[in-house]
Protein backbone atom coordinates (compact mmCIF):
# COMPACT_ATOMS: atom_id res chain seq x y z
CA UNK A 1 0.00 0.00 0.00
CA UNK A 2 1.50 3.42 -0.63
CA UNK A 3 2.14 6.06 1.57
CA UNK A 4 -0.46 8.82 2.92
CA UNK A 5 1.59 11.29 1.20
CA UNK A 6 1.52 9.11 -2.28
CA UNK A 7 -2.82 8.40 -1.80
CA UNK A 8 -4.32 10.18 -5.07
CA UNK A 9 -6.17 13.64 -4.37
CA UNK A 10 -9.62 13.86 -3.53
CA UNK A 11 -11.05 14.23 -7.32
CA UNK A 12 -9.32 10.54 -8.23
CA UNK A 13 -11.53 7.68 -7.96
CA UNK A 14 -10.66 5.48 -5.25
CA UNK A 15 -10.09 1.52 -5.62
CA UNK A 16 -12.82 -0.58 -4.12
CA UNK A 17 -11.00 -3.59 -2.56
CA UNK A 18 -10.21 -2.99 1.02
CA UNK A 19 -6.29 -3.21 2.24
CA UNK A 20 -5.23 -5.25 5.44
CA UNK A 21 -2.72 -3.30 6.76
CA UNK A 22 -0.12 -5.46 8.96
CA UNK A 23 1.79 -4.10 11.64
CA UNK A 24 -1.39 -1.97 12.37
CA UNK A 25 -0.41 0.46 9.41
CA UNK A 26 1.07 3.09 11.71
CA UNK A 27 2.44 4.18 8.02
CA UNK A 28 -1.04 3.78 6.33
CA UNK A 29 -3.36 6.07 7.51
CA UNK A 30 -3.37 9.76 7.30
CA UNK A 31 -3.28 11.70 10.78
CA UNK A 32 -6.89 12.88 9.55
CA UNK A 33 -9.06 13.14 6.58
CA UNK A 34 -8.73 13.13 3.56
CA UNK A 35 -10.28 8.82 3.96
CA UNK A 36 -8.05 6.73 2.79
CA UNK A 37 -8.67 5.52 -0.93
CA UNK A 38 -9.84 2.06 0.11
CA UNK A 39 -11.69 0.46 2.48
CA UNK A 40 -9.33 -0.09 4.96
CA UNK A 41 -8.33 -2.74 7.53
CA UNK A 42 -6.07 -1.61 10.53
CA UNK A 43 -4.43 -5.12 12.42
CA UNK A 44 -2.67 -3.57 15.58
CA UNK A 45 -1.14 -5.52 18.69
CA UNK A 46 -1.51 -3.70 21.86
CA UNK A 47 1.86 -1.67 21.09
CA UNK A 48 1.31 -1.24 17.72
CA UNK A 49 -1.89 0.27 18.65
CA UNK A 50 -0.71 3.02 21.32
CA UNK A 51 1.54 4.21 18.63
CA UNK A 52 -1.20 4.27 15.97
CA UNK A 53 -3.18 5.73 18.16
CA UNK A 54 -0.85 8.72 19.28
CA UNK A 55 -0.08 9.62 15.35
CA UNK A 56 -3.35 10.86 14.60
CA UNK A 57 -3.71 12.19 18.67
CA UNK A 58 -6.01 10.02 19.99
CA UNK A 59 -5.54 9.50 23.79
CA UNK A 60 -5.31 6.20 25.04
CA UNK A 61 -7.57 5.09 27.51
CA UNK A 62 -7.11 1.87 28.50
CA UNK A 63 -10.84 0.54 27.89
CA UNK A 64 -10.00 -1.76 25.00
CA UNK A 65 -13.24 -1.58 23.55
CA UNK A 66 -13.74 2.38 23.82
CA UNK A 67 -10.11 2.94 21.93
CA UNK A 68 -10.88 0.60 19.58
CA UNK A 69 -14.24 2.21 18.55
CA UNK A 70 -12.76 5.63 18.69
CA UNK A 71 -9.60 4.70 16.43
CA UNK A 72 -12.20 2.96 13.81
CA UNK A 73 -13.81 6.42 13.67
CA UNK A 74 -11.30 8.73 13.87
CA UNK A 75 -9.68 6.84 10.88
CA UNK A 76 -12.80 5.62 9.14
CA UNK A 77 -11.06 2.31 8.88
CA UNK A 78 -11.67 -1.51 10.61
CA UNK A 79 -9.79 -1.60 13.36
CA UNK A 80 -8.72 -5.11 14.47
CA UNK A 81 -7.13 -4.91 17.88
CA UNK A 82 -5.33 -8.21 18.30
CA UNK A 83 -4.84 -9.84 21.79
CA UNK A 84 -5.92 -13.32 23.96
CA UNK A 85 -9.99 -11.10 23.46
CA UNK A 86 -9.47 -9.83 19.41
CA UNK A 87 -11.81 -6.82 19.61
CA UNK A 88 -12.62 -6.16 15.57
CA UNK A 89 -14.55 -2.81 15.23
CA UNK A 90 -15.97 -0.99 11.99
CA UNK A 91 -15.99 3.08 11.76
CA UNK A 92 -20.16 3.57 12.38
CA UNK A 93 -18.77 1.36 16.32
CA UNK A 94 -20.02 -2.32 15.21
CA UNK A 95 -17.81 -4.22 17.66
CA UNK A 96 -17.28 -8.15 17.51
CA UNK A 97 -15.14 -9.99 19.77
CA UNK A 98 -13.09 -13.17 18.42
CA UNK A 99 -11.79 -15.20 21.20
CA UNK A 100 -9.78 -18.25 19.39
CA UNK A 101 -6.78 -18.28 19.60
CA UNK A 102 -4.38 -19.61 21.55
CA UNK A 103 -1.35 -17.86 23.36
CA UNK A 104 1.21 -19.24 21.32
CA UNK A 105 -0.11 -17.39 18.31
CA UNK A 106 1.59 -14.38 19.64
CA UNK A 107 4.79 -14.95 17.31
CA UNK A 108 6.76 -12.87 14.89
CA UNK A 109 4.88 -12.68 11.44
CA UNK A 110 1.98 -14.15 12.57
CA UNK A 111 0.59 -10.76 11.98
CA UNK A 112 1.32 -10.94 8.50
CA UNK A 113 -0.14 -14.43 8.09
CA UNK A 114 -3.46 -12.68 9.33
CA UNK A 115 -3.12 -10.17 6.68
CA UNK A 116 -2.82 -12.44 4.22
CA UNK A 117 -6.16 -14.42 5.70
CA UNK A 118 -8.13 -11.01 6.00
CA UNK A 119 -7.65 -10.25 1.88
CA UNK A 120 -8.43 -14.12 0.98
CA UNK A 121 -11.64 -13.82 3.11
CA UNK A 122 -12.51 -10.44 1.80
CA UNK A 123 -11.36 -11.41 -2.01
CA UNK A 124 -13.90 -14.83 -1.03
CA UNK A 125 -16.84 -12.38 -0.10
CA UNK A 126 -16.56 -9.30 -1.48
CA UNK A 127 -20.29 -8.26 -0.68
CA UNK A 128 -19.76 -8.93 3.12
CA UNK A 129 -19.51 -6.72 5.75
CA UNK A 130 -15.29 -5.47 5.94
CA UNK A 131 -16.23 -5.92 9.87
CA UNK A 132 -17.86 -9.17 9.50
CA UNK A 133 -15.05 -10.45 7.16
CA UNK A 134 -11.94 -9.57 8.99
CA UNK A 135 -13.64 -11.11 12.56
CA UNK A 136 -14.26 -14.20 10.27
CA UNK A 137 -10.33 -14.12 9.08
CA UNK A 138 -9.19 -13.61 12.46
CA UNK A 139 -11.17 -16.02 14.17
CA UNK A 140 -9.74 -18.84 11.17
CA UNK A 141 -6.13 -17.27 11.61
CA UNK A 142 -6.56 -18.36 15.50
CA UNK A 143 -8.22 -21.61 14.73
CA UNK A 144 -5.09 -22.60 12.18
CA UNK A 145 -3.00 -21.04 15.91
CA UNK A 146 -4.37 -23.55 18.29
CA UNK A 147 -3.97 -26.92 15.42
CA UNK A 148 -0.85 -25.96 14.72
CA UNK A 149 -0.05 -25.53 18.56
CA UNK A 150 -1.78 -29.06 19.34
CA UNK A 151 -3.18 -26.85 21.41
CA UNK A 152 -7.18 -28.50 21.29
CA UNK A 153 -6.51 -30.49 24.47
CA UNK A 154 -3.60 -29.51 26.10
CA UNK A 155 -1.52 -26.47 26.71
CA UNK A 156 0.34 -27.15 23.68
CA UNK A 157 3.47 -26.15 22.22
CA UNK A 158 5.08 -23.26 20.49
CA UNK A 159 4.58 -22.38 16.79
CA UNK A 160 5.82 -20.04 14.11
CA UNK A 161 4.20 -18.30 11.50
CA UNK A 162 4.00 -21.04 8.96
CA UNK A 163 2.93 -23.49 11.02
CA UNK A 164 -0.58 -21.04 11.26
CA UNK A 165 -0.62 -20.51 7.82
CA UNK A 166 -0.01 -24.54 6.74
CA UNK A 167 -2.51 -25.21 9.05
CA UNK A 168 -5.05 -22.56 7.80
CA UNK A 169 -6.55 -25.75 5.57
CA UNK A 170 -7.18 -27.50 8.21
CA UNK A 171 -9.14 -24.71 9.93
CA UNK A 172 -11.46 -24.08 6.81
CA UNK A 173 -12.05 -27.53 6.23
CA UNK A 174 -13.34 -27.95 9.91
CA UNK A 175 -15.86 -24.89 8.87
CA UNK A 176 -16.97 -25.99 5.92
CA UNK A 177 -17.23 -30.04 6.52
């Protein structure tokens, strides 16, 4: 995705596929309006988040739920707030909580491997809800976590990004059989 200072003026017409942004796009969206030119999908951790969060001056709160909404606004974007409770929020304050995966998930590029689920699922359903869509993605994304952790049963054991993303299969075919 390009950089705020690189999105197309106001009188372009905008794309209309939305745009996971991993790393929770601290670099993607502008500190205010002008909206960016997609529909867009913000994927912070908790850090990520609180620095998101302070480039376009939003105070941090510490109610989870309350930043959340009040980031989706501010930005007019999805804002997926990843932790143990994934808190996915749309701009209008739709909230959804996803609570699948397991602890383990929290590993480096995992993020990305969400990312990568959030397009498929919106690319899959392009009519849906970006909300509905990226709580879907993320609750598959920690579903793929806890087989690849053998974590069903037990506490399991640690993983690494492809491990979640081989086991993605596995998670849709569990949905869909």
């Amino acid at each position: 995705m390009r950089a705020p200072s690189t999105w197309p003026t106001a009188s372009a017409r905008p794309p209309q596929r939305a745009a996971p942004a991993p790393g929770g796009g601290a670099g993607a969206a502008p500190a205010g309006p002008p909206a960016p030119p997609a529909p867009l999908v913000l994927t912070p951790h908790a850090g990520e988040f609180s620095r998101l969060a302070a480039s376009v001056s939003l105070e941090v709160s510490g109610d989870r739920e309350a930043d959340a909404r009040a980031l989706a606004g501010r930005l007019q974007a999805v804002v997926l707030l990843k932790g143990h409770d994934t808190i996915v929020v749309d701009p209008a304050g739709d909230l959804v909580h996803v609570r699948a995966a397991t602890a383990w998930l929290a590993t480096a590029g995992a993020g990305d491997v969400l990312a990568g689920v959030i397009g498929a699922v919106i690319a899959q359903n392009p009519d849906a809800p970006l909300r509905d869509a990226a709580a879907t993605a993320a609750w598959l994304h920690g579903r793929a976590a806890t087989i690849a952790a053998g974590a069903d049963s037990a506490t399991g054991h640690p993983i690494v990004a492809l491990d979640v993303a081989e086991a993605l299969p596995a998670a849709v075919a569990e949905v869909v059989a």
